[in-house]
N, C-alpha and C. Protein backbone atom coordinates (compact mmCIF):
# COMPACT_ATOMS: atom_id res chain seq x y z
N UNK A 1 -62.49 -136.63 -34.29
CA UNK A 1 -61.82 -135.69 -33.42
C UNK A 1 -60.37 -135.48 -33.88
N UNK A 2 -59.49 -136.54 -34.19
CA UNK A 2 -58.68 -136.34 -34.34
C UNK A 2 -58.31 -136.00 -35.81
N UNK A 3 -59.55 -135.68 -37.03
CA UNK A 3 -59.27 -135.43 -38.11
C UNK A 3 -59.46 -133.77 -37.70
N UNK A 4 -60.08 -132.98 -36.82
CA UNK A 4 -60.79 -131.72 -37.33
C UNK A 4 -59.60 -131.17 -35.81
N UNK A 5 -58.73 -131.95 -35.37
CA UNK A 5 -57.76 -131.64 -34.53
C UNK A 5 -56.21 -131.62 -35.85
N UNK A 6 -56.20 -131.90 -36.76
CA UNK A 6 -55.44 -132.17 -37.79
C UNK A 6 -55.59 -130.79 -38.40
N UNK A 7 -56.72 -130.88 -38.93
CA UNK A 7 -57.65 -129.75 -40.06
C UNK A 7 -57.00 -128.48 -38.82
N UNK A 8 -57.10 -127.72 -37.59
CA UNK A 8 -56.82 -127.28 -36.91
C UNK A 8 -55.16 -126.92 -36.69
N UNK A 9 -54.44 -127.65 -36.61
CA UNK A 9 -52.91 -127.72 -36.59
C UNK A 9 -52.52 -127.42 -38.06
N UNK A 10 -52.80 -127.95 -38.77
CA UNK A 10 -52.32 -127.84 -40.44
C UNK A 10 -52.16 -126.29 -40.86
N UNK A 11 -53.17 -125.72 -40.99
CA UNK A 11 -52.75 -124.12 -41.43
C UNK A 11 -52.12 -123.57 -40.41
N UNK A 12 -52.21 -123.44 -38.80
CA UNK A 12 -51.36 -122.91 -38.04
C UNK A 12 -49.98 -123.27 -38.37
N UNK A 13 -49.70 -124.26 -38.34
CA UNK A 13 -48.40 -124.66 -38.84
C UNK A 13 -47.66 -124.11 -40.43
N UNK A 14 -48.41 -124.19 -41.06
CA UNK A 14 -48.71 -123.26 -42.47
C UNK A 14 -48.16 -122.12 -42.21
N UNK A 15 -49.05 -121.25 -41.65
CA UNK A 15 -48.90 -119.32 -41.23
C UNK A 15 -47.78 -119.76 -40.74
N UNK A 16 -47.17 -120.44 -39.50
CA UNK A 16 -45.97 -120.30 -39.15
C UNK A 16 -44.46 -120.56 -39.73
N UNK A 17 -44.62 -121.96 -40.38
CA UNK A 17 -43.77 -122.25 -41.60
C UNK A 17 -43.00 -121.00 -42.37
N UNK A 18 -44.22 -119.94 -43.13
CA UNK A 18 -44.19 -118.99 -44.02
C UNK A 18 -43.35 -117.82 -43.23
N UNK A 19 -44.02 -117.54 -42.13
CA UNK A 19 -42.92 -116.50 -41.00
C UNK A 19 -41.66 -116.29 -41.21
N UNK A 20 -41.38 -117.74 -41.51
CA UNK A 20 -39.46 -118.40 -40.75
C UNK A 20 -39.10 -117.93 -42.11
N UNK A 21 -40.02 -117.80 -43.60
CA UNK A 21 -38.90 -117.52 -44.60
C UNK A 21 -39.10 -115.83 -45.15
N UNK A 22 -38.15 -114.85 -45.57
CA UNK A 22 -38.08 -113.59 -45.04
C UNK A 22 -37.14 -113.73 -46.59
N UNK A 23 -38.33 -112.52 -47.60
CA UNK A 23 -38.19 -112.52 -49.06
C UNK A 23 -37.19 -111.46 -48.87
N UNK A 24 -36.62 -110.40 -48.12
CA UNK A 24 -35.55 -109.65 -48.45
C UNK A 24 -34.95 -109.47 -47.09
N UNK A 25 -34.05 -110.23 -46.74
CA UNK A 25 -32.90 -110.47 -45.37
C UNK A 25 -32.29 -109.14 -45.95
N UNK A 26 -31.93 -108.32 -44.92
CA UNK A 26 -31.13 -107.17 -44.26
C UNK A 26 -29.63 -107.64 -44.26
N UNK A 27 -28.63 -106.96 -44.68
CA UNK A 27 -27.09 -107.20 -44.43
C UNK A 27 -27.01 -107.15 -42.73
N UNK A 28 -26.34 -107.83 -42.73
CA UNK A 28 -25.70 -108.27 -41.15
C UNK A 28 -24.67 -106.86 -40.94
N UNK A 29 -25.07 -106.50 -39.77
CA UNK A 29 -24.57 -105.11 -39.19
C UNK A 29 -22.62 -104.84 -39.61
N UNK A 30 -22.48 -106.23 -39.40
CA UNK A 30 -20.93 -106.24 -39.68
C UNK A 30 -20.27 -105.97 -40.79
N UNK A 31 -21.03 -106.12 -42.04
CA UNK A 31 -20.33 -105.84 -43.56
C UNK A 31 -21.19 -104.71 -43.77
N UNK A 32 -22.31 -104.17 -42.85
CA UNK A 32 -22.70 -102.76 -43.46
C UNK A 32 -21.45 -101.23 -43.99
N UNK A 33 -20.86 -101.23 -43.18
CA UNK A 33 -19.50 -100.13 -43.24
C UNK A 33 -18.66 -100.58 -44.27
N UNK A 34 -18.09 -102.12 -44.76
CA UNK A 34 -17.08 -102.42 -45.88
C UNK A 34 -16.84 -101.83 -46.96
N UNK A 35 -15.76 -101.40 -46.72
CA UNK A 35 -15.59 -100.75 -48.35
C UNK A 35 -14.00 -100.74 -48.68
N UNK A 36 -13.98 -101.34 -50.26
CA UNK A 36 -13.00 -101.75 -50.78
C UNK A 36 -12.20 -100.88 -51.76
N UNK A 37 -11.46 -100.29 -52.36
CA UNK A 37 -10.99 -99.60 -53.39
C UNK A 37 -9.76 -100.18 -54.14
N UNK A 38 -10.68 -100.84 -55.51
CA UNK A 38 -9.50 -101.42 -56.13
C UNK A 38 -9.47 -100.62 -57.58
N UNK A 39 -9.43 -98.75 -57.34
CA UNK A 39 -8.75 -98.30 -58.07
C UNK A 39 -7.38 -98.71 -58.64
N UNK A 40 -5.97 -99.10 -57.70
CA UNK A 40 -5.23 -98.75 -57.72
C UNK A 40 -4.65 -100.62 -58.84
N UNK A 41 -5.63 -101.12 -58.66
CA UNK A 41 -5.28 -102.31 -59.51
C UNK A 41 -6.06 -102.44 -61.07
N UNK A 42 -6.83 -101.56 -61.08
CA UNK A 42 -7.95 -101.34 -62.24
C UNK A 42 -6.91 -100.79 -63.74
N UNK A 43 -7.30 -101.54 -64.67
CA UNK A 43 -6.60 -100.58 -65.81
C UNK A 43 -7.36 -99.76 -66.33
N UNK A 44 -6.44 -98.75 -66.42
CA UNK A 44 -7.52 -97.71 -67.23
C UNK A 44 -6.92 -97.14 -68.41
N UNK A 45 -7.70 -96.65 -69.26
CA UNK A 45 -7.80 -96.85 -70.58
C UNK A 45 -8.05 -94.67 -70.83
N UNK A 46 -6.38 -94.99 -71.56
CA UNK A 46 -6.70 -93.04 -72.04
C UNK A 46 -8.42 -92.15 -72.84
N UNK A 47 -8.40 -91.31 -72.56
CA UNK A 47 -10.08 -90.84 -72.57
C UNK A 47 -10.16 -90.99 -74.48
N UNK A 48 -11.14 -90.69 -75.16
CA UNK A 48 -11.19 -90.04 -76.49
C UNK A 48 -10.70 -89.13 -77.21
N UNK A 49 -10.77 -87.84 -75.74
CA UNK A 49 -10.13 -86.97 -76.01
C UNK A 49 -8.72 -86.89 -76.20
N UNK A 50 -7.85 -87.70 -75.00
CA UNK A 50 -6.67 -87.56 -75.36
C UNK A 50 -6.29 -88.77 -76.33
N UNK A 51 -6.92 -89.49 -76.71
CA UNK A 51 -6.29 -90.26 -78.10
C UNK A 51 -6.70 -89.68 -79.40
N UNK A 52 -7.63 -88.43 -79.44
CA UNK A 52 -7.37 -87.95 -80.34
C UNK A 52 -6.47 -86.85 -80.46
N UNK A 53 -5.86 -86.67 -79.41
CA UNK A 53 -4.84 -85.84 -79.57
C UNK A 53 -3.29 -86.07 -79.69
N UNK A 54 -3.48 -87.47 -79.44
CA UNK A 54 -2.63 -88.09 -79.57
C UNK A 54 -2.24 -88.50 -80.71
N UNK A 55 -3.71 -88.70 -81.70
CA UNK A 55 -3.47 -88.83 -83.12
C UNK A 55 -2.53 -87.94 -84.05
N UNK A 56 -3.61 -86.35 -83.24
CA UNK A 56 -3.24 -85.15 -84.12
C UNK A 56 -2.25 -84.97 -83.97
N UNK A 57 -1.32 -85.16 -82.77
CA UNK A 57 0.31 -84.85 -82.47
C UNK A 57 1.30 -85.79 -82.95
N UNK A 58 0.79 -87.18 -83.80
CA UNK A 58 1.95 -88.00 -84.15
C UNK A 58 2.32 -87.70 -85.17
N UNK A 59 3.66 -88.03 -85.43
CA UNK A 59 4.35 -87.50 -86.30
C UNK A 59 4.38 -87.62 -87.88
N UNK A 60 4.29 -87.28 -88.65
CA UNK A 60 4.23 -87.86 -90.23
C UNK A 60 5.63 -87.84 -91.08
N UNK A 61 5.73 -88.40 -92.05
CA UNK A 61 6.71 -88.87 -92.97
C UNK A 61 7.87 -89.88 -92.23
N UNK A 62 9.47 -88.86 -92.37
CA UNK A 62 9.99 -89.67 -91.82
C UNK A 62 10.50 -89.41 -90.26
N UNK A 63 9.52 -88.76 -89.84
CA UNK A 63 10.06 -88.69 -88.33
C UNK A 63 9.64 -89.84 -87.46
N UNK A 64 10.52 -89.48 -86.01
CA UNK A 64 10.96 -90.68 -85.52
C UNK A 64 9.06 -91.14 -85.18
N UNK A 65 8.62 -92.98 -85.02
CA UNK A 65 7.10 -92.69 -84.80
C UNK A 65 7.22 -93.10 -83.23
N UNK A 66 7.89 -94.16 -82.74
CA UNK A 66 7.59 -94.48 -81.08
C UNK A 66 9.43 -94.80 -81.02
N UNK A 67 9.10 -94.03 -79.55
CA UNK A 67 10.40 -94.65 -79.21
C UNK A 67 10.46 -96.07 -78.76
N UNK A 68 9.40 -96.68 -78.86
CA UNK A 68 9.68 -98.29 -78.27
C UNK A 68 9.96 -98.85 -79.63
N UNK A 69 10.46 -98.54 -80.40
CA UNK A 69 10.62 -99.01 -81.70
C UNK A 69 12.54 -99.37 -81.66
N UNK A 70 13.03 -98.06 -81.45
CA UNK A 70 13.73 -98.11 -81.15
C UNK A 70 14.61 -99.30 -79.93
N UNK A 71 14.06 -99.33 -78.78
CA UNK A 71 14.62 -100.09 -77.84
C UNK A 71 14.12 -101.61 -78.31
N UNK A 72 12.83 -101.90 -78.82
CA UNK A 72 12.98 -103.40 -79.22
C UNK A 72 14.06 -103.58 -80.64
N UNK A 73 14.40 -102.67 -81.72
CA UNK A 73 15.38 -103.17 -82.48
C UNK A 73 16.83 -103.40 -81.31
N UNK A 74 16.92 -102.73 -80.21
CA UNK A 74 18.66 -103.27 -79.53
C UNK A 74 17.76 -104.26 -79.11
N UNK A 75 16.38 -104.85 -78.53
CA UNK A 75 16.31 -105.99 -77.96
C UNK A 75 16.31 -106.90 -78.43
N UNK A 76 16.10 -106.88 -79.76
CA UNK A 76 16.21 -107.64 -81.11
C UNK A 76 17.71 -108.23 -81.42
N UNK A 77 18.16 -107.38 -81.60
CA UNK A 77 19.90 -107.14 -81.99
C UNK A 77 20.66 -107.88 -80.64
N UNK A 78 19.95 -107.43 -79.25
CA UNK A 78 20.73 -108.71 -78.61
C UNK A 78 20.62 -109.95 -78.62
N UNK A 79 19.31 -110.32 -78.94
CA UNK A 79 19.07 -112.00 -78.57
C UNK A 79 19.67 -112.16 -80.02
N UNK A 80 19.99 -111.40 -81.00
CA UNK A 80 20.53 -112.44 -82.35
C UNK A 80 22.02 -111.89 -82.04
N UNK A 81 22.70 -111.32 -81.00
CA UNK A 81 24.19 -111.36 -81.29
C UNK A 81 24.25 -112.72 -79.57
N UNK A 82 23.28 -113.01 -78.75
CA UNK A 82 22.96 -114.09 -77.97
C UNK A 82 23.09 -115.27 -78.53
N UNK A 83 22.07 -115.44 -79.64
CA UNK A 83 22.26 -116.73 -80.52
C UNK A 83 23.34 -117.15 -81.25
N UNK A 84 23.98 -115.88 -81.60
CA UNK A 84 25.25 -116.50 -82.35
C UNK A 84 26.29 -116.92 -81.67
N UNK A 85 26.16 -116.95 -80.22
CA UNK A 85 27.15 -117.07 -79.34
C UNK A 85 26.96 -118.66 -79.60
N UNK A 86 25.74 -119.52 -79.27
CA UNK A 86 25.31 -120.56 -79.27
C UNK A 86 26.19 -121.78 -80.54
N UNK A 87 26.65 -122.89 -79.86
CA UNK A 87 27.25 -123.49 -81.34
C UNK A 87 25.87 -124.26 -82.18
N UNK A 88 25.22 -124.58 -81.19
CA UNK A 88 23.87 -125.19 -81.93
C UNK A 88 22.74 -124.64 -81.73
N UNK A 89 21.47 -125.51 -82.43
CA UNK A 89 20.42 -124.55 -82.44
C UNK A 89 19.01 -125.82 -82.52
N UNK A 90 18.21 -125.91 -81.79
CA UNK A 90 17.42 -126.59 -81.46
C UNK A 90 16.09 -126.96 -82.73
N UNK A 91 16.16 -127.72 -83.35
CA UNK A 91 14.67 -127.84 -84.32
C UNK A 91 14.54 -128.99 -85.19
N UNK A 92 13.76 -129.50 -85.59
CA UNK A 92 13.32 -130.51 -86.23
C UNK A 92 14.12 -131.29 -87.61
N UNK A 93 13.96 -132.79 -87.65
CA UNK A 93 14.37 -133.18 -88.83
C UNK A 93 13.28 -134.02 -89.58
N UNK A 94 13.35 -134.58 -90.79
CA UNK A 94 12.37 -135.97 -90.80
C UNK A 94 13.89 -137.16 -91.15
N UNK A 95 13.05 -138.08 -90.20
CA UNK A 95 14.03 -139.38 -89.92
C UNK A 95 13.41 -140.62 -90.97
N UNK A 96 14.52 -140.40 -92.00
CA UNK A 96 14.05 -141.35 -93.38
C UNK A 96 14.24 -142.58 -92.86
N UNK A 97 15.37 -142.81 -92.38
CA UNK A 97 16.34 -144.28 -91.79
C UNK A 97 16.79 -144.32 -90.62
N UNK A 98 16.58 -145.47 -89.25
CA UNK A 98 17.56 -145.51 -89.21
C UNK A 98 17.56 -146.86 -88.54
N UNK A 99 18.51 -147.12 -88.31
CA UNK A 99 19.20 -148.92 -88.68
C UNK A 99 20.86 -149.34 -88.65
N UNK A 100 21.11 -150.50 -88.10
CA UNK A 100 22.46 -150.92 -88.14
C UNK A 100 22.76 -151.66 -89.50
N UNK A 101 21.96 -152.06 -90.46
CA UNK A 101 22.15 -151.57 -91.93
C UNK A 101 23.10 -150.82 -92.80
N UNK A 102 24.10 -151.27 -92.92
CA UNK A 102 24.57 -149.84 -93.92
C UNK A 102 24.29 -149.90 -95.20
N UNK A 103 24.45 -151.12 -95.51
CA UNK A 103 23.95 -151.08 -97.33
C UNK A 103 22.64 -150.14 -97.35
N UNK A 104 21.45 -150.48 -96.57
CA UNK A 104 20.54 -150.19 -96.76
C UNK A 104 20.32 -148.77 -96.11
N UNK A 105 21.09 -148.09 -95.32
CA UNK A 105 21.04 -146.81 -95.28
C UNK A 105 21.52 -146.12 -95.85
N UNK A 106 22.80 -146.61 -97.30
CA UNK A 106 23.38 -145.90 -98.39
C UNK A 106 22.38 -145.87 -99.47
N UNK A 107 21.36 -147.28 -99.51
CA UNK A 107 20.73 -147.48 -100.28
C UNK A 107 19.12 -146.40 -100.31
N UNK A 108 19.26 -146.03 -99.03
CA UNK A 108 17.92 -145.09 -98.67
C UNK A 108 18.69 -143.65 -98.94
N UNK A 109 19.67 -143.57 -99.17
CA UNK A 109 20.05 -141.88 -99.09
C UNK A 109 20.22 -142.01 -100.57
N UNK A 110 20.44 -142.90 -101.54
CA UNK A 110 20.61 -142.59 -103.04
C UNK A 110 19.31 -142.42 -103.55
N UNK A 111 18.29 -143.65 -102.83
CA UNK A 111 16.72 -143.28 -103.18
C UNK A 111 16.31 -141.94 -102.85
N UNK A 112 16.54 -140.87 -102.31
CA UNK A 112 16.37 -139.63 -102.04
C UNK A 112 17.02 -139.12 -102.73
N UNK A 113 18.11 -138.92 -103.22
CA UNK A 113 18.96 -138.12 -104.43
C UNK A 113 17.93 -138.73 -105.45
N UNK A 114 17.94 -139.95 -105.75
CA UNK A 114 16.63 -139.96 -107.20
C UNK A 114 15.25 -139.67 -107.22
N UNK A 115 14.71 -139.56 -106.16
CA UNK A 115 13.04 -139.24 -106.13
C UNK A 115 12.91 -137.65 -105.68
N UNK A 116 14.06 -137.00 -104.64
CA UNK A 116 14.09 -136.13 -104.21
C UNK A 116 15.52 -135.04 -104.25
N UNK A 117 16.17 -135.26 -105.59
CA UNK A 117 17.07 -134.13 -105.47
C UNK A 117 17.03 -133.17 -105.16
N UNK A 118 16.54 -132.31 -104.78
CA UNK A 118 16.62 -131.30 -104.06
C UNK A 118 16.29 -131.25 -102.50
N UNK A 119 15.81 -132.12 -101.99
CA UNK A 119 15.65 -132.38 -100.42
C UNK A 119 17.26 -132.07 -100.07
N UNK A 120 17.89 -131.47 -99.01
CA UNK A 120 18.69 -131.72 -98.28
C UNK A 120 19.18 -133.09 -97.10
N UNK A 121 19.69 -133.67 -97.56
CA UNK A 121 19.69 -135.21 -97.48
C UNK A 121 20.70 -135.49 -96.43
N UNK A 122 20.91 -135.53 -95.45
CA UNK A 122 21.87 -135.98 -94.00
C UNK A 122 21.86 -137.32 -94.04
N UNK A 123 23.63 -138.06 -94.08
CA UNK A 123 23.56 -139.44 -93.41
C UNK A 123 24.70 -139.20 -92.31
N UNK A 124 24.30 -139.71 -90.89
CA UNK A 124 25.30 -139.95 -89.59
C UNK A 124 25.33 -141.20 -89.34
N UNK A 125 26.39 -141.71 -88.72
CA UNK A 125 26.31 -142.76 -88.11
C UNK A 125 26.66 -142.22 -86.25
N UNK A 126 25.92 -142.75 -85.78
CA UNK A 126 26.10 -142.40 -84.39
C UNK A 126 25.90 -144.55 -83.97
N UNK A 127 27.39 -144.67 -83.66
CA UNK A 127 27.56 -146.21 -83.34
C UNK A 127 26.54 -146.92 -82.51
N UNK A 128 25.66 -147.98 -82.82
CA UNK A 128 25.93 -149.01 -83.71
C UNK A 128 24.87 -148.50 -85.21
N UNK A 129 24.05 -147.74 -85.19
CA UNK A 129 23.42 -147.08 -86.06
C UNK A 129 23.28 -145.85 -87.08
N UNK A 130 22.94 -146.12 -88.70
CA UNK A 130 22.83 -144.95 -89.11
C UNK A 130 21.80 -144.58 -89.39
N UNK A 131 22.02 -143.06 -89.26
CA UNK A 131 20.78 -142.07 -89.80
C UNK A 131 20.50 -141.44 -90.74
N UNK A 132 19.55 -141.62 -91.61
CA UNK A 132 19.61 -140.97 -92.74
C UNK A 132 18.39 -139.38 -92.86
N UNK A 133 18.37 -138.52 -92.43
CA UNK A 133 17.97 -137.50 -92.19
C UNK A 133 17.50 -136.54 -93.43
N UNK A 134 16.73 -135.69 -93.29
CA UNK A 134 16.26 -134.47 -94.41
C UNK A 134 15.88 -133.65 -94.00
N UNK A 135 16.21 -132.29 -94.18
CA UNK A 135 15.59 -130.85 -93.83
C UNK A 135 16.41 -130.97 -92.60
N UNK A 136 16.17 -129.12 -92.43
CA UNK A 136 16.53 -128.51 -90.71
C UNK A 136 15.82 -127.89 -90.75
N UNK A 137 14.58 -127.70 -89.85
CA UNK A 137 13.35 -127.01 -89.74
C UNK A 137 13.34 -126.40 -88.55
N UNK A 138 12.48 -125.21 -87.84
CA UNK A 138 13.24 -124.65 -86.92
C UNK A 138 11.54 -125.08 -86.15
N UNK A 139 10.60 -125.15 -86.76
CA UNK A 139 9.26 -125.96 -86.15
C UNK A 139 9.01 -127.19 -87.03
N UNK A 140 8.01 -127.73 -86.30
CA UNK A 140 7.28 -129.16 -86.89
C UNK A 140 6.44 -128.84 -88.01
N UNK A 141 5.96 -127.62 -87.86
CA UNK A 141 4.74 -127.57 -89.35
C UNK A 141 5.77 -127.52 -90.52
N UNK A 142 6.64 -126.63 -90.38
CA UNK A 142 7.76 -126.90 -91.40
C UNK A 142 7.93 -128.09 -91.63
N UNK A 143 8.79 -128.90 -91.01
CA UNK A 143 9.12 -130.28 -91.42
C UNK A 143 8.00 -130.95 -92.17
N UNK A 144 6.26 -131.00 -91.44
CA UNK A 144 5.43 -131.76 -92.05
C UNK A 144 4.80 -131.51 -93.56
N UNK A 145 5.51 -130.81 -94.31
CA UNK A 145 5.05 -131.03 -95.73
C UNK A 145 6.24 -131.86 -96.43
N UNK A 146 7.47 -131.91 -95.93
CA UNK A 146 8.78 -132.49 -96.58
C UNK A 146 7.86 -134.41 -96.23
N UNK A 147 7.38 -134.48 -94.68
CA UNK A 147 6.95 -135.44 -94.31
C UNK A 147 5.69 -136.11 -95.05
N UNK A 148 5.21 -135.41 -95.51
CA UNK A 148 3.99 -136.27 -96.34
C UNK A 148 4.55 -136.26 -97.39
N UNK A 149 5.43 -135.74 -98.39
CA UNK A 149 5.99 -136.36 -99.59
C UNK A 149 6.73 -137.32 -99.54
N UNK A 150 7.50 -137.24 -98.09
CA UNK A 150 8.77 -138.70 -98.05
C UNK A 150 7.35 -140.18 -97.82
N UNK A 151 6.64 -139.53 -96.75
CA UNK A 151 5.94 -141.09 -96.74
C UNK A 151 5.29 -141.57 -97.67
N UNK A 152 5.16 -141.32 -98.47
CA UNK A 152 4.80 -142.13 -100.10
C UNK A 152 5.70 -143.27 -100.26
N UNK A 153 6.96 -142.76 -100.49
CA UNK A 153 8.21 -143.30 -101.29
C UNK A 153 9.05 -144.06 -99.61
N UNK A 154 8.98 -143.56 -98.31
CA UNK A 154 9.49 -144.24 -97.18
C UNK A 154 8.89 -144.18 -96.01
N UNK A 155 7.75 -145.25 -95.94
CA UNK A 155 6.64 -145.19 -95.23
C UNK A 155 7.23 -145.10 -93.26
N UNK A 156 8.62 -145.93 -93.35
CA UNK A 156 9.10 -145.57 -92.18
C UNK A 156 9.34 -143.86 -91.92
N UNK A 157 9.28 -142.98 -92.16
CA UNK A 157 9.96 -142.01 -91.65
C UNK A 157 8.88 -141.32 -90.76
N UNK A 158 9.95 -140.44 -89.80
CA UNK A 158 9.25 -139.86 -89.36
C UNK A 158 9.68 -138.66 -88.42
N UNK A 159 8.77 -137.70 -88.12
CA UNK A 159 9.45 -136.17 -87.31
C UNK A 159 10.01 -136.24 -86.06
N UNK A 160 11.36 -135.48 -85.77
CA UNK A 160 11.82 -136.13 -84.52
C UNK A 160 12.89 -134.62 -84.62
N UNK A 161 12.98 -134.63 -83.26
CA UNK A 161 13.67 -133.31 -82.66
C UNK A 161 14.72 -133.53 -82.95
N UNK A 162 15.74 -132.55 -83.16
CA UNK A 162 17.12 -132.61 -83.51
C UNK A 162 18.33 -131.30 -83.31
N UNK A 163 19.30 -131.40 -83.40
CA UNK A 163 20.33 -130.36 -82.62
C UNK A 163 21.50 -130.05 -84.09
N UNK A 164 21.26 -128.93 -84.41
CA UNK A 164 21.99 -128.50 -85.55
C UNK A 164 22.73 -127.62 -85.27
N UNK A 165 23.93 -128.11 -86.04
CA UNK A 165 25.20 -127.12 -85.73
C UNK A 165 25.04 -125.36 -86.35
N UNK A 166 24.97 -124.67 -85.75
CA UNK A 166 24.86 -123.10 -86.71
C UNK A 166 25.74 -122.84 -87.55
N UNK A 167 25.17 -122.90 -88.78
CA UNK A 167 26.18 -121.73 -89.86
C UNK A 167 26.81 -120.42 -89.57
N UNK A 168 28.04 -120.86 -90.11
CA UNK A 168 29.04 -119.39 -89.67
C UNK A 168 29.46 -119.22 -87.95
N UNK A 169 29.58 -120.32 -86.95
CA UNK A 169 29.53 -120.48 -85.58
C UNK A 169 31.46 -120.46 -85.87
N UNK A 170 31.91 -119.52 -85.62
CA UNK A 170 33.29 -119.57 -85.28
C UNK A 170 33.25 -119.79 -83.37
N UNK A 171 34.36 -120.72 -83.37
CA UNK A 171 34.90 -121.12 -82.42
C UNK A 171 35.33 -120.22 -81.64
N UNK A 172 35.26 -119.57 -80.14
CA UNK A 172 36.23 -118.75 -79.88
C UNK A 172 37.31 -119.09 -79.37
N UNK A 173 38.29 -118.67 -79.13
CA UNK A 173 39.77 -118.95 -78.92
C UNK A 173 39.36 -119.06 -77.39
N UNK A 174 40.69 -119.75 -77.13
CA UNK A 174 40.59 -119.58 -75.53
C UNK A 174 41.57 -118.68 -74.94
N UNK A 175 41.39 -118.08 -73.56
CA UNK A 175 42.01 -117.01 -73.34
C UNK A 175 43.34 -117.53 -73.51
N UNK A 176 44.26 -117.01 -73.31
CA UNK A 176 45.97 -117.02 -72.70
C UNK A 176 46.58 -116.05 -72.03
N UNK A 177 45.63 -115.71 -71.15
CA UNK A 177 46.22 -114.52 -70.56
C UNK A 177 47.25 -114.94 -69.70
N UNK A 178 48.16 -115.68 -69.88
CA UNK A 178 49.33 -115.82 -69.04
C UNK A 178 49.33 -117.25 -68.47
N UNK A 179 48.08 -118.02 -68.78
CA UNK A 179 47.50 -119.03 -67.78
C UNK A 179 48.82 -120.29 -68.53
């Protein structure tokens, strides 16, 4: 009885199960009307037509070709009359030496005049230590070919940020307007 009372409940429950799930749900009455327009943020892109007319109308030889040519050479021209204002200038060295040593940091800057005359060769002392320095590089990939030839011959060295004085940096006066 209670198997063919089973057998009985089982597919009813089945057909009903299947009811509850609904292969294409209807939008909810509330987002039926929504509507968005994001023309006004969209980029859009000139037709065919007018870039080929745009072709046919640019200019040849030596006439002027964009005027944005123009305004980035003054934007150009300012940040390099900007920089020269600057007494220093931010970029890389390779650091051969450094050590409270001096014999041996005179002794590391002559080993570079003999293995490497032509390297540009810096010694500072910034107290209690000196530095024996090479190159002014304005990035690191620069510096790293000077760097794999020094580490052969001075396995200590190595790339390290640095602050270089600018060539041709005249001082400016200070005012005196009466002060």
């Amino acid at each position: 009885m209670k198997r063919s009372l089973l057998i009985l409940i089982f597919p009813v429950f089945l057909m009903n199960s299947c009811a509850l799930i609904k292969k294409n749900p209807t939008p909810s009455s509330e987002f039926e009307s929504y509507q968005e327009d994001l023309s006004s943020s969209r980029i859009s892109f000139p037709s065919l037509e007018e870039q080929v007319a745009k072709v046919e109308t640019a200019p040849i030889g030596n006439e002027k070709v964009l005027a944005a040519d123009e305004d980035l050479e003054i934007a150009l021209n300012n940040i390099k009359e900007a920089n020269k204002a600057e007494m220093y200038w931010s970029g890389y060295t390779v650091l051969v030496y450094s050590g409270v040593d001096r014999d041996l940091a005179f002794k590391t800057r002559n080993d570079l005049f003999t293995y490497f005359p032509d390297f540009e060769t810096d010694m500072q002392y910034q107290q209690p230590r000196y530095l024996v320095k090479v190159g002014k590089f304005v990035n690191r990939i620069e510096a790293l070919t000077y760097y794999h030839q020094l580490k052969e011959n001075f396995p200590s060295s190595r790339i390290i940020q640095d602050r270089f004085l600018r060539e041709g940096y005249v001082i400016p006066e200070p005012d005196t307007d009466g002060q």
